[in-house]
C-alpha atoms as a PDB file:
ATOM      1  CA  UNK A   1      26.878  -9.002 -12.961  1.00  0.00           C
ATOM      2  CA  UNK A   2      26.053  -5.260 -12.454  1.00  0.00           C
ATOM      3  CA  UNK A   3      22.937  -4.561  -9.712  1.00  0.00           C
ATOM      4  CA  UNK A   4      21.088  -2.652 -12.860  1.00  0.00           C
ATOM      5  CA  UNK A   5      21.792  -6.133 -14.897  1.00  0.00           C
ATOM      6  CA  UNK A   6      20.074  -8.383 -12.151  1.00  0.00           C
ATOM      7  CA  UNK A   7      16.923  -5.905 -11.758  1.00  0.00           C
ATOM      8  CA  UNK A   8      16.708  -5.836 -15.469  1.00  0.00           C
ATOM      9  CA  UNK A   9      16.488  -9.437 -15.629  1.00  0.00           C
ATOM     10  CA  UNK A  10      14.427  -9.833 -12.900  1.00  0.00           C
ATOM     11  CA  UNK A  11      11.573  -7.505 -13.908  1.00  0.00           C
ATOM     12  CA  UNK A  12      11.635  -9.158 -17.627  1.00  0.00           C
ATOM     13  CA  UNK A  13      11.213 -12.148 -15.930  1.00  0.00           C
ATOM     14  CA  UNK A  14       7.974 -11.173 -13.803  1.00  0.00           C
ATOM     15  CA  UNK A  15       6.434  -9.644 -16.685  1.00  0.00           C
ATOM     16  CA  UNK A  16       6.616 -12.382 -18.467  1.00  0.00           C
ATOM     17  CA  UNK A  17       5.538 -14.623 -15.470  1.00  0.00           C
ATOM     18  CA  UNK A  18       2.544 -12.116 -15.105  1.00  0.00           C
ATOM     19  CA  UNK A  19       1.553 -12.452 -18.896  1.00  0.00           C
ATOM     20  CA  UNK A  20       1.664 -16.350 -18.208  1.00  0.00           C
ATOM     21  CA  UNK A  21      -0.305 -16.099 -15.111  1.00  0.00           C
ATOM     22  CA  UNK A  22      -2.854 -14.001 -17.157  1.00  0.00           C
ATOM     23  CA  UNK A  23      -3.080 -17.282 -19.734  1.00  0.00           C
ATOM     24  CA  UNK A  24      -3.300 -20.135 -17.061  1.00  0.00           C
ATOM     25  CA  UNK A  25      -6.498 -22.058 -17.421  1.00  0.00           C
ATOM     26  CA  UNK A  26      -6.051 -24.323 -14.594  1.00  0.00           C
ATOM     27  CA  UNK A  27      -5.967 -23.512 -11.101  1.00  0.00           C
ATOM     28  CA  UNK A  28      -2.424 -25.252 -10.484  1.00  0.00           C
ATOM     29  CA  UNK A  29      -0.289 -23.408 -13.065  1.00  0.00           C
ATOM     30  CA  UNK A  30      -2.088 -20.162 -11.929  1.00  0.00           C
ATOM     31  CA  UNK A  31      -0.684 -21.381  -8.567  1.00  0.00           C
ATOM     32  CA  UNK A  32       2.573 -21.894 -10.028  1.00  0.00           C
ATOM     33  CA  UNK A  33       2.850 -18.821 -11.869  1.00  0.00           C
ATOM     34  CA  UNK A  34       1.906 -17.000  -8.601  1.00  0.00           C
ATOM     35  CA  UNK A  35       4.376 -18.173  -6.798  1.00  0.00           C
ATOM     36  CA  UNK A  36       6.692 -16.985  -9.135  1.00  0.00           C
ATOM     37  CA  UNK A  37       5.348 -13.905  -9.246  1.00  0.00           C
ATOM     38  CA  UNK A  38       5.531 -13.478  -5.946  1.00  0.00           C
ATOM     39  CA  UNK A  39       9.256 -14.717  -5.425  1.00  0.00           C
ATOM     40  CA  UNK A  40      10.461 -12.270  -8.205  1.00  0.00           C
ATOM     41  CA  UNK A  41       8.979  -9.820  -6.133  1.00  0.00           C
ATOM     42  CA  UNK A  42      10.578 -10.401  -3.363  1.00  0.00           C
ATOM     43  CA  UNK A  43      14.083 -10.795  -4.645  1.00  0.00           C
ATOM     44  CA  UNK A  44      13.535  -7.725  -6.251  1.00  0.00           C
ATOM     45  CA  UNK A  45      12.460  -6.110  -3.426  1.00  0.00           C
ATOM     46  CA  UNK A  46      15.654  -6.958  -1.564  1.00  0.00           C
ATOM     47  CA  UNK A  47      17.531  -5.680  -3.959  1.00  0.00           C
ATOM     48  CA  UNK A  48      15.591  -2.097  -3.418  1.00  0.00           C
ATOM     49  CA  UNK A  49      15.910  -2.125   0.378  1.00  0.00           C
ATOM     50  CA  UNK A  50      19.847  -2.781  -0.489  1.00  0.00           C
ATOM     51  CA  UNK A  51      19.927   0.135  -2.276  1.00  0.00           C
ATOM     52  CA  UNK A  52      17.935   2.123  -0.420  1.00  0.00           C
ATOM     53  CA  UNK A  53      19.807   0.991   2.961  1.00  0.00           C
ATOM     54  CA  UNK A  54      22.907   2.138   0.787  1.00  0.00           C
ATOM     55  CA  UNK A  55      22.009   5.383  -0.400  1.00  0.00           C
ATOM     56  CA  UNK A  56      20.726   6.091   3.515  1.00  0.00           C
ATOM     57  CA  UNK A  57      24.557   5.335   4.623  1.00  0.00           C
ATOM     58  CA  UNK A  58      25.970   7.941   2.047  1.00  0.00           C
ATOM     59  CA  UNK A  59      23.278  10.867   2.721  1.00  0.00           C
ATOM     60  CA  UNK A  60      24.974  12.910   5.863  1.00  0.00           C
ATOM     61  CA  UNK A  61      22.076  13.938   7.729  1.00  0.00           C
ATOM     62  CA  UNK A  62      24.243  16.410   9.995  1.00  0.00           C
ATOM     63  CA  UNK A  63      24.559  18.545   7.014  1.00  0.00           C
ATOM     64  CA  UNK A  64      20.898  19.425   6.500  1.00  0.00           C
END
């Protein structure tokens, strides 16, 4: 599965975690549903510091 694939799914999936967060009524499934949010986000935030630590590698700074 392509990188662009992953983030993709990823951000569809905290969107929709967000819209469900902003429907809890109870204070447990807004728990849940934060916790969720906040895992996407961090998987998707490793995937950006992979990238970014990639792109880094292939700039030649020596050039500049």
């Amino acid at each position: 599965m392509a990188t662009e694939e992953i983030m993709e799914g990823m951000s569809t999936q905290l969107s929709e975690a967000l819209k469900s967060l902003a429907k809890a009524k109870t204070v447990e499934d807004k728990l849940a549903y934060s916790q969720i949010v906040k895992n996407l986000s961090d998987s998707m935030g490793v995937f950006l510091n992979i990238a970014v630590d990639g792109m880094m590698e292939d700039y030649n700074f020596d050039e500049d």
